[in-house]
Protein backbone atom coordinates (compact mmCIF):
# COMPACT_ATOMS: atom_id res chain seq x y z
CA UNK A 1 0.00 0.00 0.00
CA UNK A 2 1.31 3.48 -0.98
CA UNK A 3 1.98 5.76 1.92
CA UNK A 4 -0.86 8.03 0.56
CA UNK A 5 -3.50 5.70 0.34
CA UNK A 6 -6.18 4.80 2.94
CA UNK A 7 -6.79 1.55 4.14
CA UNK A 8 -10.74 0.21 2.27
CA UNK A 9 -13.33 -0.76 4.56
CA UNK A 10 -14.04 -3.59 2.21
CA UNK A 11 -12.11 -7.01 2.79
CA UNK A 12 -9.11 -7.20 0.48
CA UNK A 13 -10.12 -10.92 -0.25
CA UNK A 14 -14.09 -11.06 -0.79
CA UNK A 15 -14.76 -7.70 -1.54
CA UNK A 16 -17.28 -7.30 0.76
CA UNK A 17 -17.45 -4.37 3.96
CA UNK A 18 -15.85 -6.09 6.95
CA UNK A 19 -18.57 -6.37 9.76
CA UNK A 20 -16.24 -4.91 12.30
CA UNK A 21 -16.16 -1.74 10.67
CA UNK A 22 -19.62 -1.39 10.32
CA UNK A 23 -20.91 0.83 13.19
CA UNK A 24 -24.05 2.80 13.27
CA UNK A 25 -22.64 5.95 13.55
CA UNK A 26 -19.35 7.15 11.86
CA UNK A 27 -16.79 10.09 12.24
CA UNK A 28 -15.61 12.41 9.89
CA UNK A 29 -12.78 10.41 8.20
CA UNK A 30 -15.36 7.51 7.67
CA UNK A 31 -17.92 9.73 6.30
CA UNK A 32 -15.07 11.20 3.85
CA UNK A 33 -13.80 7.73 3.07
CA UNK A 34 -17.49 6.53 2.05
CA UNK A 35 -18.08 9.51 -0.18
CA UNK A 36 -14.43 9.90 -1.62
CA UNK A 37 -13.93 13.19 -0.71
CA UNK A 38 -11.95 15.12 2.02
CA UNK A 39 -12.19 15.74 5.60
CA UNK A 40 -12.91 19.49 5.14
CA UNK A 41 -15.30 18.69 2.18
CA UNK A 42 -17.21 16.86 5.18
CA UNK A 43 -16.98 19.26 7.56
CA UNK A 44 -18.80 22.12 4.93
CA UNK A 45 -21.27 19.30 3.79
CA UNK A 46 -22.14 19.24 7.50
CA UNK A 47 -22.08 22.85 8.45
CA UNK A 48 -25.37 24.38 9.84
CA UNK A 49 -25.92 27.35 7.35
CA UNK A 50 -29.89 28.87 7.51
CA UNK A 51 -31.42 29.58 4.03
CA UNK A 52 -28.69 27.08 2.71
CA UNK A 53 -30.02 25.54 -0.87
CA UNK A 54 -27.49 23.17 -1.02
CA UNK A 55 -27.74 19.80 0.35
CA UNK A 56 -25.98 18.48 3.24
CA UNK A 57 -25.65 16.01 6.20
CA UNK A 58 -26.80 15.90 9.58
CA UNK A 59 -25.33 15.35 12.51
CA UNK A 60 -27.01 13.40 14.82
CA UNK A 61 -24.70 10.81 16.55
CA UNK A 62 -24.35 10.08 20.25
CA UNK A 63 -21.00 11.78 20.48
CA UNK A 64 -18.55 14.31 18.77
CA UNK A 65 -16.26 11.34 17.03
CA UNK A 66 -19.18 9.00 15.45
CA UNK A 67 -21.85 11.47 15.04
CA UNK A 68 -23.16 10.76 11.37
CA UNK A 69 -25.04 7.84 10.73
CA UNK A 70 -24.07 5.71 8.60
CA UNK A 71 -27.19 5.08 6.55
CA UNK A 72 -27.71 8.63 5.99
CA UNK A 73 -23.81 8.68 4.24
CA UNK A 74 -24.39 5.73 2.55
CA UNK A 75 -28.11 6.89 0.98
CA UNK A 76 -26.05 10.42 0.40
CA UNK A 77 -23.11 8.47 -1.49
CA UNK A 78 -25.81 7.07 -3.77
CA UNK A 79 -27.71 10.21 -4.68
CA UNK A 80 -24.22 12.53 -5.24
CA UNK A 81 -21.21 11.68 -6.74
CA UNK A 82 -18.22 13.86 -6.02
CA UNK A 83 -14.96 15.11 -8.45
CA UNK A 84 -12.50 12.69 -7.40
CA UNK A 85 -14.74 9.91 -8.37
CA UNK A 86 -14.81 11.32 -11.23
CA UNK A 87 -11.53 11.57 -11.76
CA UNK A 88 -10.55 8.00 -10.68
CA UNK A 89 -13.43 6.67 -13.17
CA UNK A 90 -12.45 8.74 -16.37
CA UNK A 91 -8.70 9.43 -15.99
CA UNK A 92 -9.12 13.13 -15.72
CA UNK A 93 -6.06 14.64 -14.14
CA UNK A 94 -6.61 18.00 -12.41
CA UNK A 95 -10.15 18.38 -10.46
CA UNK A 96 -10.86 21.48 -12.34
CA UNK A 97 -11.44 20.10 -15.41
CA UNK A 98 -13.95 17.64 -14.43
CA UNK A 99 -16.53 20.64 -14.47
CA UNK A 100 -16.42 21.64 -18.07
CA UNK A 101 -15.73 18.02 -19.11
CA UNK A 102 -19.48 17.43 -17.68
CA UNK A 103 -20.88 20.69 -19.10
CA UNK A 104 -19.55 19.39 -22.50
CA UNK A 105 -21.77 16.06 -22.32
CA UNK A 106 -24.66 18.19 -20.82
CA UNK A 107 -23.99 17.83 -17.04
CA UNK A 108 -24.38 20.48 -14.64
CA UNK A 109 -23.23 20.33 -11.05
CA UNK A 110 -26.09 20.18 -8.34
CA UNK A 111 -24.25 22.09 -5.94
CA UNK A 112 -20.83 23.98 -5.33
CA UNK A 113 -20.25 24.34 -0.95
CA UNK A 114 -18.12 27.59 -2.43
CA UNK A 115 -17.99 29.71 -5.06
CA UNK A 116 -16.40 27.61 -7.73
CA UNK A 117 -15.27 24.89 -5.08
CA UNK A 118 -16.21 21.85 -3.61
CA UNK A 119 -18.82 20.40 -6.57
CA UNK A 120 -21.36 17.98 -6.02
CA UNK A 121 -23.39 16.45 -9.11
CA UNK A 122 -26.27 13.71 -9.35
CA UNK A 123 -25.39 10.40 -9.67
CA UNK A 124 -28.27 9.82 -11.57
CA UNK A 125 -27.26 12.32 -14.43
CA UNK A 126 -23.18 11.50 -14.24
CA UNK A 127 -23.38 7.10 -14.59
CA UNK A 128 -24.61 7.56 -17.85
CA UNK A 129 -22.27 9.96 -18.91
CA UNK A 130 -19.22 8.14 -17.30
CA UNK A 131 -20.83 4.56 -18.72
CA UNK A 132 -20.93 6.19 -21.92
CA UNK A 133 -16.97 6.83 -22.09
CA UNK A 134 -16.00 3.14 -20.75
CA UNK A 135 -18.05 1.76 -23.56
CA UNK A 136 -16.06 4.11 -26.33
CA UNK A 137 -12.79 3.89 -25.05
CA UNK A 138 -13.18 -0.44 -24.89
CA UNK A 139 -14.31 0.01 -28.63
CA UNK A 140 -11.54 1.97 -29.27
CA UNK A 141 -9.18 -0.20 -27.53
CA UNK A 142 -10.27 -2.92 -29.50
């Protein structure tokens, strides 16, 4: 394992989540591990802001180190899908150019935390999109 790299919360040898890491509630590091993002990308998806139009995740655990639930991350995960994702999936190098490499297939993103930063898009409209690619660049490899 590279120094870089985080250890998966999926068993190396089945390739399914290991039961003792499964805990109702999670802490920030788990919650950015599950979503692929970063620890401060958490911490804004999480921060109480009134009139906010973006969506974000609740707090609600029994104490300050596990307190998101778990379901709520993992339902989250499946509605948004976040830029380095995106990256991993398509091979795109620098986050910024994930954005207009949407926008030119006819993907917006569904939320930015700030100005510019920290994107968010719908799963639902990116699979497609990212399917899409895979199935041209395997015909092209071909």
């Amino acid at each position: 394992m590279r120094q870089y790299e985080r250890p998966s919360l999926l068993s190396p040898r089945t390739g399914e989540a290991n039961l003792a890491t499964l805990d109702e509630f999670i802490g920030n590091q788990t919650t950015a591990e599950i979503l692929g993002i970063t620890e401060v990308m958490v911490y804004l998806l999480a921060k109480p802001s009134p009139g906010r139009k973006t969506p974000h995740i609740k707090r609600k655990g029994p104490n300050a180190l596990k307190n998101f639930a778990r379901a709520d991350i993992e339902a989250f995960g499946r509605e948004y899908i976040f830029v380095p994702e995106i990256q991993n999936r398509t091979g795109i190098r620098r986050a910024r150019d994930v954005r207009p490499w949407l926008a030119a297939r006819g993907v917006g993103s569904a939320f930015e935390l700030t100005e510019g930063r920290y994107l968010g898009f719908k799963r639902a409209k990116v699979e497609p999109v990212l399917e899409r690619e895979a199935a041209q660049a395997r015909i092209a490899a071909e």
